[in-house]
C-alpha atoms as a PDB file:
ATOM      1  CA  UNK A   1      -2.649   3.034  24.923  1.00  0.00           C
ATOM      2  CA  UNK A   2      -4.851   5.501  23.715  1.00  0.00           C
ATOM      3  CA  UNK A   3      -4.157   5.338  19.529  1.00  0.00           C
ATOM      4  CA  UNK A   4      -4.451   2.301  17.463  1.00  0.00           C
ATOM      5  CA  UNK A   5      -3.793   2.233  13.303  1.00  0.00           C
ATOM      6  CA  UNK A   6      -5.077   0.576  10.349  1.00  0.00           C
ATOM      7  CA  UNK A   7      -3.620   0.095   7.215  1.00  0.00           C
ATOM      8  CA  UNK A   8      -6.385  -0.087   4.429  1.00  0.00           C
ATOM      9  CA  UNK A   9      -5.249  -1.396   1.397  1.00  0.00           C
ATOM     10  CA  UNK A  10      -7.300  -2.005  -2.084  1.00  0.00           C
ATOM     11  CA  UNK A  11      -7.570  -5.781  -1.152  1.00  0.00           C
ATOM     12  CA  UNK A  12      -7.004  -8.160  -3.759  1.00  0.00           C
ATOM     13  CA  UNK A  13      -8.052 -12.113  -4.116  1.00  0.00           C
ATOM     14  CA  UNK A  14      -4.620 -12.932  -4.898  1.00  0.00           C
ATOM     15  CA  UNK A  15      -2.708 -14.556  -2.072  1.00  0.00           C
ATOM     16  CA  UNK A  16       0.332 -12.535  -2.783  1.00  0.00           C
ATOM     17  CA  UNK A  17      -1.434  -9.303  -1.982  1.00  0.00           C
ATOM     18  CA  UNK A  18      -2.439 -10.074   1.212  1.00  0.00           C
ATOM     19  CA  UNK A  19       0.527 -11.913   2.317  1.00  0.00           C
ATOM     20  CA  UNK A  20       2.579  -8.538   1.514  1.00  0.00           C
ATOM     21  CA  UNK A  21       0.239  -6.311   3.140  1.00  0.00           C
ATOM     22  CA  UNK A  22       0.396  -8.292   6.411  1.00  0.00           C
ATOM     23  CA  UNK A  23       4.568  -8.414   6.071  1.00  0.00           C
ATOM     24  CA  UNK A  24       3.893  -4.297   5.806  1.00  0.00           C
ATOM     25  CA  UNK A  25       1.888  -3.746   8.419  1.00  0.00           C
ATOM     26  CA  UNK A  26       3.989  -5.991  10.604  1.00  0.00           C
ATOM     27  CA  UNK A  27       6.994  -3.955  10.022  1.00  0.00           C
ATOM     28  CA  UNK A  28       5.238  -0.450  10.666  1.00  0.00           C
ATOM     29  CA  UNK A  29       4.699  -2.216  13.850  1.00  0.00           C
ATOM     30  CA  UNK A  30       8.332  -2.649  14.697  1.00  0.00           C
ATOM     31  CA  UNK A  31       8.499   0.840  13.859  1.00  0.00           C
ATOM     32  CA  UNK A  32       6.563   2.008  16.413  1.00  0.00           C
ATOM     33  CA  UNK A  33       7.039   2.085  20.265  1.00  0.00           C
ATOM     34  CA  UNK A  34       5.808  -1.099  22.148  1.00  0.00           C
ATOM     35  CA  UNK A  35       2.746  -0.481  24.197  1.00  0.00           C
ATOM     36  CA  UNK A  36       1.099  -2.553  27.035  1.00  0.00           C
ATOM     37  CA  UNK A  37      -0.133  -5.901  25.928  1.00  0.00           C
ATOM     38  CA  UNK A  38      -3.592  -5.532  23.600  1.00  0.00           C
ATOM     39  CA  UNK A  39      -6.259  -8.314  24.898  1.00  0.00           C
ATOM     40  CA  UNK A  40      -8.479  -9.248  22.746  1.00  0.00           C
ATOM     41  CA  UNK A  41     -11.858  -9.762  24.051  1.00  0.00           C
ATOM     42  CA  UNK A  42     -13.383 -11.629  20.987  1.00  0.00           C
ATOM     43  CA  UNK A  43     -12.884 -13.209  17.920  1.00  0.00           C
ATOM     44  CA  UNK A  44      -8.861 -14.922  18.463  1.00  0.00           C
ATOM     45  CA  UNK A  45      -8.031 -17.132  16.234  1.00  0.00           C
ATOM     46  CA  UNK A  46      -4.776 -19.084  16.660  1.00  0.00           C
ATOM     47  CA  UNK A  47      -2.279 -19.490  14.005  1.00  0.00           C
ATOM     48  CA  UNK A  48      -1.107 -22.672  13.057  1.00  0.00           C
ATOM     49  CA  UNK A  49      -1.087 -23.973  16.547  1.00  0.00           C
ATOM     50  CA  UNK A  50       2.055 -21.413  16.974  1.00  0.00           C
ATOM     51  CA  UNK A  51       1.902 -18.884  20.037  1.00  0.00           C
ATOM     52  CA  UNK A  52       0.792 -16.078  18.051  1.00  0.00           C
ATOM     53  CA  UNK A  53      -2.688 -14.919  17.917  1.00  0.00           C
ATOM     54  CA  UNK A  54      -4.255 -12.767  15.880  1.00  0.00           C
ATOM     55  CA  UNK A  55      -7.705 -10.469  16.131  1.00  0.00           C
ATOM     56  CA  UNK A  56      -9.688 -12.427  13.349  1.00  0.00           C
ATOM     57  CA  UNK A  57     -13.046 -10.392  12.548  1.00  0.00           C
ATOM     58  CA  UNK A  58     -15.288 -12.203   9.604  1.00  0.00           C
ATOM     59  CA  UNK A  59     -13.687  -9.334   7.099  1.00  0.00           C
ATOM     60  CA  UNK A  60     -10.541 -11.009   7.409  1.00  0.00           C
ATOM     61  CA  UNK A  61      -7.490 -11.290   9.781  1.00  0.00           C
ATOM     62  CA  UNK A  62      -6.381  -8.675  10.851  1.00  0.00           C
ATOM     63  CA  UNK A  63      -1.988  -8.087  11.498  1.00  0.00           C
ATOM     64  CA  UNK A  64      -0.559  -9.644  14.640  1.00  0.00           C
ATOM     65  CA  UNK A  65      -0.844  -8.505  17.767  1.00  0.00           C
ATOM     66  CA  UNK A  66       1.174 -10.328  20.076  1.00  0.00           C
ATOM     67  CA  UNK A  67       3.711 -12.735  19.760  1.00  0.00           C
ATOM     68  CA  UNK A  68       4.702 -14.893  23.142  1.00  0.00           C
ATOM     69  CA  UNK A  69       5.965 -12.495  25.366  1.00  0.00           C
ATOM     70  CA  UNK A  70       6.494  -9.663  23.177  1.00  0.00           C
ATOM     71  CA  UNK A  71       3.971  -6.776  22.780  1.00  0.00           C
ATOM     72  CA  UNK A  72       3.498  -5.745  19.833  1.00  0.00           C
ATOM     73  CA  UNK A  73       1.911  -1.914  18.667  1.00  0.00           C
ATOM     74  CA  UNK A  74      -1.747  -1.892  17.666  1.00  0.00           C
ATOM     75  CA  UNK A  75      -1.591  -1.810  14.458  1.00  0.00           C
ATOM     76  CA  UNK A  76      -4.045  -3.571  11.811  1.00  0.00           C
ATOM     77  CA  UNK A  77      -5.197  -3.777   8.034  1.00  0.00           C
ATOM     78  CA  UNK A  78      -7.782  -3.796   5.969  1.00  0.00           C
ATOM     79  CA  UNK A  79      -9.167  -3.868   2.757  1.00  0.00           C
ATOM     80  CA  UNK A  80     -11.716  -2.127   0.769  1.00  0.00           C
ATOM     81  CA  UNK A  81     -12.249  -5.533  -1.323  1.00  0.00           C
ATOM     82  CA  UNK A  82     -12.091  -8.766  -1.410  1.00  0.00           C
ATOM     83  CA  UNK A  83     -13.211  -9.492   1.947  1.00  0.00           C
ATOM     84  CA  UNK A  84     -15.997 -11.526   3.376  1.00  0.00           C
ATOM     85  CA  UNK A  85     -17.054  -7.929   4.953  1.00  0.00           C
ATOM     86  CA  UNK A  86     -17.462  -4.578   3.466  1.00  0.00           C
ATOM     87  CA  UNK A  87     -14.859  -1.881   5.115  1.00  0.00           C
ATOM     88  CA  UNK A  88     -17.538   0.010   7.084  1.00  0.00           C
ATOM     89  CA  UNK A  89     -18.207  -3.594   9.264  1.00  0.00           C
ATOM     90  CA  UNK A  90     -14.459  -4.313   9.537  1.00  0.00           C
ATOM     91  CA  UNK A  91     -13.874  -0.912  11.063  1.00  0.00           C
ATOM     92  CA  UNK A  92     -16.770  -1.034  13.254  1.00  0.00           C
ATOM     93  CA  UNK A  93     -15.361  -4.981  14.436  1.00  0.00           C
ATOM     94  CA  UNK A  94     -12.247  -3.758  15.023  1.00  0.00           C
ATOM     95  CA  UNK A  95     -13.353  -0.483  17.534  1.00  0.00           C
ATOM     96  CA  UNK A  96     -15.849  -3.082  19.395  1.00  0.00           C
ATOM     97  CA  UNK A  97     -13.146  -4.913  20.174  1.00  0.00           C
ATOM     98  CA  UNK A  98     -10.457  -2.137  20.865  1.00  0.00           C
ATOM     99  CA  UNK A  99     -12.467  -0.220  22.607  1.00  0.00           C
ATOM    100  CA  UNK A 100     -13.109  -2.287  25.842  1.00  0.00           C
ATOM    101  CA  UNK A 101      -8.795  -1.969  25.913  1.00  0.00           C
ATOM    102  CA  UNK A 102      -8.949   2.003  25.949  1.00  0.00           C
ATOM    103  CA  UNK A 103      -8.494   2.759  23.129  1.00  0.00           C
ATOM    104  CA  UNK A 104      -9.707   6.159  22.371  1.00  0.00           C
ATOM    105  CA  UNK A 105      -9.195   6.531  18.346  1.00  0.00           C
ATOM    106  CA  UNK A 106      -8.145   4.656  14.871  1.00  0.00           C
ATOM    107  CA  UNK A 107      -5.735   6.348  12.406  1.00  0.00           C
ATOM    108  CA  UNK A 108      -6.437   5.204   9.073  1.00  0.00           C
ATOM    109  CA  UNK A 109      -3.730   5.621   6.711  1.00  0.00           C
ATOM    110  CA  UNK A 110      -4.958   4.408   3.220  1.00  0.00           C
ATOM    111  CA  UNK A 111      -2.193   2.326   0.973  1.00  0.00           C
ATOM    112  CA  UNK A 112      -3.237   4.258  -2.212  1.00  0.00           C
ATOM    113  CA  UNK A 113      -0.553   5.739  -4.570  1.00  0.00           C
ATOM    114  CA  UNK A 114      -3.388   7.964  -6.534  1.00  0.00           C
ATOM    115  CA  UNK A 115      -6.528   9.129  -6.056  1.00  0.00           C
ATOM    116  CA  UNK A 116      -9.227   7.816  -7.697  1.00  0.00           C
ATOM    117  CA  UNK A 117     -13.350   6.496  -6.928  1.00  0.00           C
ATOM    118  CA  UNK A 118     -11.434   4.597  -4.033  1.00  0.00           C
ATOM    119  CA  UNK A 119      -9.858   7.253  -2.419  1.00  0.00           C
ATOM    120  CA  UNK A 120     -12.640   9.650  -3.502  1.00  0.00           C
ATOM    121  CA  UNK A 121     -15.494   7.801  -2.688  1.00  0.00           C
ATOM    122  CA  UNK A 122     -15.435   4.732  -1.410  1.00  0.00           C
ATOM    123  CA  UNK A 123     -13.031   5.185   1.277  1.00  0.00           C
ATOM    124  CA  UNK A 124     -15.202   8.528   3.509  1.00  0.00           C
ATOM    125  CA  UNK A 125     -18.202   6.137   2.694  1.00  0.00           C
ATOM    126  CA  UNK A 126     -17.087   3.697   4.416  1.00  0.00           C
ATOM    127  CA  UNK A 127     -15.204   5.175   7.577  1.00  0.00           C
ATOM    128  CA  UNK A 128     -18.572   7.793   7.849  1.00  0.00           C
ATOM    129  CA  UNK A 129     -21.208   4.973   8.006  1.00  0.00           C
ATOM    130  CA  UNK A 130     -18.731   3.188  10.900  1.00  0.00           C
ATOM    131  CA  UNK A 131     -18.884   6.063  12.483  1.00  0.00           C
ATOM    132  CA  UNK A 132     -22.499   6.741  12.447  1.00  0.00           C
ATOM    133  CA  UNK A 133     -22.866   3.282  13.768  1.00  0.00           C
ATOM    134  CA  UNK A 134     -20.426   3.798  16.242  1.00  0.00           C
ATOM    135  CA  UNK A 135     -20.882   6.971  17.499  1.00  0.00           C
ATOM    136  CA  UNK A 136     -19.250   8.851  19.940  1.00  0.00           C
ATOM    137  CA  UNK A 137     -17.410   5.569  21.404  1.00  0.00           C
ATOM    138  CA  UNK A 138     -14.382   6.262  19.542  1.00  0.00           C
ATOM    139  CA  UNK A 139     -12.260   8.814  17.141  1.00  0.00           C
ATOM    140  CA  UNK A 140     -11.638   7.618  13.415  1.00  0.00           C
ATOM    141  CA  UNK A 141      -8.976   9.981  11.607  1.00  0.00           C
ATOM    142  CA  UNK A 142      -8.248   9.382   8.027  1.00  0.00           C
ATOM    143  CA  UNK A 143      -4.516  10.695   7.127  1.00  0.00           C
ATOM    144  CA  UNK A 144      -4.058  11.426   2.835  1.00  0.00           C
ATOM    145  CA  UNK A 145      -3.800   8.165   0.836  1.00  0.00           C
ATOM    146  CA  UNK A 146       0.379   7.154   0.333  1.00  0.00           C
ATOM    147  CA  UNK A 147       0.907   8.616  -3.020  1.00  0.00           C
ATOM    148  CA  UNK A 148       0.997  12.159  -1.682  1.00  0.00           C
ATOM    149  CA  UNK A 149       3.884  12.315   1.049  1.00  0.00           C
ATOM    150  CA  UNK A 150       6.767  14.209  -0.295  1.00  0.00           C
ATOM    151  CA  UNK A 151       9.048  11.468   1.005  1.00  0.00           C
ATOM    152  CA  UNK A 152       7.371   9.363  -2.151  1.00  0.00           C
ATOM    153  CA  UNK A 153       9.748  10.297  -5.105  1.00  0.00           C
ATOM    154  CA  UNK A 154      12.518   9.790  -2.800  1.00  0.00           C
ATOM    155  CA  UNK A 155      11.783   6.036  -2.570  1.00  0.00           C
ATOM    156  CA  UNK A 156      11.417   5.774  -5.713  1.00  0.00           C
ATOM    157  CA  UNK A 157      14.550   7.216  -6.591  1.00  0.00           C
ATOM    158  CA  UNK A 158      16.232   4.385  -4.660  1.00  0.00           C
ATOM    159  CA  UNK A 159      14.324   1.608  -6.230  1.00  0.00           C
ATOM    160  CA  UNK A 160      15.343   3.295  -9.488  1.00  0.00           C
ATOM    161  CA  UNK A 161      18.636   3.502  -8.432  1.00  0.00           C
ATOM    162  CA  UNK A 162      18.671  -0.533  -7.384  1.00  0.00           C
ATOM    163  CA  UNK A 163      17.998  -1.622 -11.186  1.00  0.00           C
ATOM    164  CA  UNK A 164      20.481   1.029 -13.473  1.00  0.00           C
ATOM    165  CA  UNK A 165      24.118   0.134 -14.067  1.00  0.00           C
ATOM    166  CA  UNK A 166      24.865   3.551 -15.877  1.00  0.00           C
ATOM    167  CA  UNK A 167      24.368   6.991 -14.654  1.00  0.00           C
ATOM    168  CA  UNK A 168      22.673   7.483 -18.271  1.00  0.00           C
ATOM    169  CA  UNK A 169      19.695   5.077 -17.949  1.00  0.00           C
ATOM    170  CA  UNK A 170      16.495   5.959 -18.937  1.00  0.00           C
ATOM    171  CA  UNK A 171      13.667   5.393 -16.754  1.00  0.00           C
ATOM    172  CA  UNK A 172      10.160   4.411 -17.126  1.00  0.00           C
ATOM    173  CA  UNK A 173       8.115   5.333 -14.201  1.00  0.00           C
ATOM    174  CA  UNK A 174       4.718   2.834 -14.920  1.00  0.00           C
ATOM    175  CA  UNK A 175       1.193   3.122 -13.896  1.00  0.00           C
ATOM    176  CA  UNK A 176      -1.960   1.796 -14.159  1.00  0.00           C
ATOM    177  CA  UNK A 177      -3.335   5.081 -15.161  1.00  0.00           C
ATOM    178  CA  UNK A 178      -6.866   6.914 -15.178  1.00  0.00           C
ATOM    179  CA  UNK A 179      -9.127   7.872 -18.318  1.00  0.00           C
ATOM    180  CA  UNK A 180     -10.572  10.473 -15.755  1.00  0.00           C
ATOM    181  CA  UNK A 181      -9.860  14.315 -16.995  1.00  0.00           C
ATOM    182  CA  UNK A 182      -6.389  15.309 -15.021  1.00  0.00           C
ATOM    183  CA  UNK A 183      -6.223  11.618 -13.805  1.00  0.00           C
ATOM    184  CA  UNK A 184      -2.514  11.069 -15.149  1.00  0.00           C
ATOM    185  CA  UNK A 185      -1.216  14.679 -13.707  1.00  0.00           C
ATOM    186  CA  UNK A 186       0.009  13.391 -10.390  1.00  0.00           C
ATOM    187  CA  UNK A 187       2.210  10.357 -12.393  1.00  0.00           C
ATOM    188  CA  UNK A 188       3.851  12.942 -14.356  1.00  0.00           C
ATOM    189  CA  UNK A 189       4.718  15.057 -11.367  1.00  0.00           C
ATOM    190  CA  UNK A 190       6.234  12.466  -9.745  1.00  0.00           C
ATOM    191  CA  UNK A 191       7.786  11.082 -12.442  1.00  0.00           C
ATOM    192  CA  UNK A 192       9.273  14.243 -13.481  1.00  0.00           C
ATOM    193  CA  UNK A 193      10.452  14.520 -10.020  1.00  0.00           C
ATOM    194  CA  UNK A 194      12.931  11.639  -9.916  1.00  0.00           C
ATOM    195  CA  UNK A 195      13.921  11.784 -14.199  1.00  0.00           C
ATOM    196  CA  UNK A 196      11.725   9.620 -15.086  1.00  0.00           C
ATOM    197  CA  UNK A 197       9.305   9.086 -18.502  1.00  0.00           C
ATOM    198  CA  UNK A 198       5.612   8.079 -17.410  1.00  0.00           C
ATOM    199  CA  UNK A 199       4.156   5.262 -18.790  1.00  0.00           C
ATOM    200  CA  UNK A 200       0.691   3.787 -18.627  1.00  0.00           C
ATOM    201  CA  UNK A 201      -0.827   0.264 -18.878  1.00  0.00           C
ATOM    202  CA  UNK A 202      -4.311   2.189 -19.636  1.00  0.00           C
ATOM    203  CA  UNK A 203      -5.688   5.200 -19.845  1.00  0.00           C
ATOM    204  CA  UNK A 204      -2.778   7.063 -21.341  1.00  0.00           C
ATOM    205  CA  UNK A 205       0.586   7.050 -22.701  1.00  0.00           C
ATOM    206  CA  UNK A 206       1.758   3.572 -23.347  1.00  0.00           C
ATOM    207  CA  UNK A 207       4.857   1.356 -22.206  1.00  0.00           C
ATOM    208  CA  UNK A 208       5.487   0.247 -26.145  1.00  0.00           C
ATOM    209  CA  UNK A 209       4.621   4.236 -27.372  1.00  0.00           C
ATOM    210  CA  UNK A 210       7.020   5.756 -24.325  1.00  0.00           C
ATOM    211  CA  UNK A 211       9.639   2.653 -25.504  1.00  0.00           C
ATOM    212  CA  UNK A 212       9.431   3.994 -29.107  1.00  0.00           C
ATOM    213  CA  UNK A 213      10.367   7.683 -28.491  1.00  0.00           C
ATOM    214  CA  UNK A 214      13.848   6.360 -26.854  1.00  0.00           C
ATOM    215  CA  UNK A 215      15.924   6.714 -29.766  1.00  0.00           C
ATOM    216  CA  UNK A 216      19.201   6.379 -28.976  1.00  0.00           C
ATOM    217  CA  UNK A 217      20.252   2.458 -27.793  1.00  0.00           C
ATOM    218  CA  UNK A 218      21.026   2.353 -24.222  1.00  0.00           C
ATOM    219  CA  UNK A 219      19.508   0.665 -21.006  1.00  0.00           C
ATOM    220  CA  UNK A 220      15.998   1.110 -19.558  1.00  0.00           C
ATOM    221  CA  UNK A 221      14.555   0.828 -16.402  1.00  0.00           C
ATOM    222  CA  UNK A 222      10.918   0.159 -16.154  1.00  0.00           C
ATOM    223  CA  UNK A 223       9.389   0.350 -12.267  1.00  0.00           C
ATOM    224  CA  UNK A 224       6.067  -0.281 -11.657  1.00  0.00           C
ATOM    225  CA  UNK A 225       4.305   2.102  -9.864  1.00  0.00           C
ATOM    226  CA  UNK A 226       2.150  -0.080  -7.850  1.00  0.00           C
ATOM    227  CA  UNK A 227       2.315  -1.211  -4.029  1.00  0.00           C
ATOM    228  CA  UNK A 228       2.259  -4.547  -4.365  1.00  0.00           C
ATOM    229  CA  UNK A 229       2.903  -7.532  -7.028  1.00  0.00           C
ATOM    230  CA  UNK A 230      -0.391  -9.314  -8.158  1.00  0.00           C
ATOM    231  CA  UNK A 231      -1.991 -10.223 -11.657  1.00  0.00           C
ATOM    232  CA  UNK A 232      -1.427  -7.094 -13.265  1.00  0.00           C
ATOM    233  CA  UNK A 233       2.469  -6.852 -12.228  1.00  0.00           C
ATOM    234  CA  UNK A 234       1.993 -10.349 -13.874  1.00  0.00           C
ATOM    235  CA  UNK A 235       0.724  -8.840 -17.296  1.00  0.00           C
ATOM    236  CA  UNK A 236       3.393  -6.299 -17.092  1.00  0.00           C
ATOM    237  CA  UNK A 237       6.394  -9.102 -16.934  1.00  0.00           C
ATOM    238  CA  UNK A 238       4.546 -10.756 -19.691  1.00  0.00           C
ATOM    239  CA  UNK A 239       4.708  -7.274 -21.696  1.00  0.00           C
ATOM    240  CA  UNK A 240       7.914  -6.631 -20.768  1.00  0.00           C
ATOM    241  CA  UNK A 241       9.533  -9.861 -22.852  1.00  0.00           C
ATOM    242  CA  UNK A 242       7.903  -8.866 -25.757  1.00  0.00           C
ATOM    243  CA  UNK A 243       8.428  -5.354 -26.245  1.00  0.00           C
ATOM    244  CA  UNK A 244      11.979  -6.620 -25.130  1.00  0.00           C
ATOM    245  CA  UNK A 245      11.531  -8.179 -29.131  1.00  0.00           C
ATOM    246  CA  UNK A 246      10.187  -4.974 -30.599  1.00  0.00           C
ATOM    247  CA  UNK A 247      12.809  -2.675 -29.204  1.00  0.00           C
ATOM    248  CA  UNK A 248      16.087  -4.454 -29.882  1.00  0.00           C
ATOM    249  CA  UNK A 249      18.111  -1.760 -30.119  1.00  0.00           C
ATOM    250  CA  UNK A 250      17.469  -1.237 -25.623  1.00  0.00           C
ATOM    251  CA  UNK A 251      18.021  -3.162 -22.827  1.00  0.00           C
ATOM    252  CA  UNK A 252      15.147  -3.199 -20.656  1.00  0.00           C
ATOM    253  CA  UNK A 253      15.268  -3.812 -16.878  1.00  0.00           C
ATOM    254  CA  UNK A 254      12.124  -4.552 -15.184  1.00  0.00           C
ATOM    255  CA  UNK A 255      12.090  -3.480 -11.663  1.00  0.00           C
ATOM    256  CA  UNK A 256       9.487  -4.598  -8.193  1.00  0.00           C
ATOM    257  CA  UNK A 257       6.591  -2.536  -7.202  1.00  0.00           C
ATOM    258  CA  UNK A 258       7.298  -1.024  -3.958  1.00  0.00           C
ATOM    259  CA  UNK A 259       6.382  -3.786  -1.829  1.00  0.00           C
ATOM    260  CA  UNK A 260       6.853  -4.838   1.880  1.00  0.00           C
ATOM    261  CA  UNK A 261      10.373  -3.362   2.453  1.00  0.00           C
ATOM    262  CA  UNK A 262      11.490  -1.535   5.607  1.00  0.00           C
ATOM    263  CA  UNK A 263      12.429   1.535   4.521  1.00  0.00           C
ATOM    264  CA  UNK A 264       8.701   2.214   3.635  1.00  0.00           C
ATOM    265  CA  UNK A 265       7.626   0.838   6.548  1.00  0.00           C
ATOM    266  CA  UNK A 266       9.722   3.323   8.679  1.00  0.00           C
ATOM    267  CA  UNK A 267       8.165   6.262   6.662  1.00  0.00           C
ATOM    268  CA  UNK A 268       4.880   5.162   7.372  1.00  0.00           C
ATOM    269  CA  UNK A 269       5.328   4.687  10.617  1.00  0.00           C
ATOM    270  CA  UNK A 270       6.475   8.399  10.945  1.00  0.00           C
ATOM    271  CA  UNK A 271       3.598   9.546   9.654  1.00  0.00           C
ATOM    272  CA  UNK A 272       1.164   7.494  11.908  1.00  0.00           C
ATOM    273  CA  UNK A 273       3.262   8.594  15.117  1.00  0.00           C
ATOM    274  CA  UNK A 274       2.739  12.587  14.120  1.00  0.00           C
ATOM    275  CA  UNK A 275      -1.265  12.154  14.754  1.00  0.00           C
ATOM    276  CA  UNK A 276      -0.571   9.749  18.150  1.00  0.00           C
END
């Protein structure tokens, strides 16, 4: 084993974040091809008393490794917040402790459907000042953030296609959004892509403004565009009762952000096994 990957996520303090990014990065693994077994030389934690351990590091735990018998790929996450440890010391704890196991690089792939201070900033920050302090031990390649594999829309057509009951449903493609100059641009392109109106919860076009230039009655499917469900998701449900009240004359249907679900996995998974 020469390659191992790492998820890095935005990180979030609520549970349900973290609990989907570990069921994500778990099933990339089963999309991968088993490797020899991954020792770890420091840091196990046990889980639950069960037979599966898992590389804990004081950033966080990171996905599972091996369970029993059966070898799992080396593949991990991370987060840029929310953890005890800022990014740059999780990657560096992670390549001390894969590196004694031969592994010669880490493929980042970062869970980020837009670019933004994160993907801009933060992010190269982070994986440059591991690798200063890491040196010439081991190879760190950053792949593009999520958002901009042309597979994308294609999803999303599907999860669109999960919620409508008529061919002639409008859709509402939903995003945070950005207040930077051009910030939106890559929302609209996607949503354009797959039919769909883009909406924002800030920084742009509104859910209730997008709602109100829907004249004819009908049913309306609202996705969120976000990876996984948390407080905000939370806020949109919340929203999405009311305007329910303020546009009578539509039927709106509230989809799931993209989530843990297989068929993403598999397509991220592809992408990690072109740089192996």
């Amino acid at each position: 084993m020469s390659t191992a990957y790492l998820l890095v996520a935005h990180g979030s303090r609520d549970p349900r974040s973290q609990i989907a990014l570990d069921r994500l990065t778990y099933l990339v693994g089963q999309c991968l091809p088993r490797p020899y077994p991954l020792e770890s030389k420091k840091g196990l934690a046990k889980s639950n008393g069960a037979d599966t351990w898992r590389p804990y590091y004081p950033g966080g735990l990171l996905t599972e490794v091996n369970q029993g018998n059966q070898l799992e790929p080396p593949v991990f996450s991370a987060s840029l917040e929310a953890q005890a440890l800022p990014l740059h010391q999780q990657l560096v704890n992670l390549a001390e402790n894969l590196i004694p196991q031969g592994v010669k690089q880490i493929v980042i792939l970062p869970l980020f459907l837009l670019m933004g201070v994160h993907t801009c900033e933060d992010l190269p920050q982070a994986i440059g000042q591991a690798k200063t302090e890491l040196g010439n031990s081991i190879s760190i390649h950053c792949l593009p953030i999520l958002g901009v594999y042309p597979w994308l829309p294609t999803l999303l057509e599907k999860s669109f296609l999960q919620y409508q009951n008529q061919p002639q449903t409008e859709r509402i493609l939903l995003a945070h959004g950005s207040k930077r100059a051009g910030g939106n641009l890559a929302i609209a392109a996607v949503a354009e892509k797959i039919g769909a109106r883009a909406a924002y919860w800030k920084g742009g076009i509104s859910l209730d403004t997008t709602l109100g230039e829907i004249k004819e009655a009908g049913e309306v499917v609202i996705l969120p565009y976000f990876l996984f469900a948390g407080g905000l998701t939370d806020l949109i449900r919340q929203e999405h009762k009311q305007l329910q009240l303020l546009h009578r004359h539509l039927r709106l249907k509230l989809g799931e952000p993209l989530g843990p679900q297989p068929a993403l996995a598999q397509l991220i998974a592809t992408e990690l096994q072109r740089f192996s």
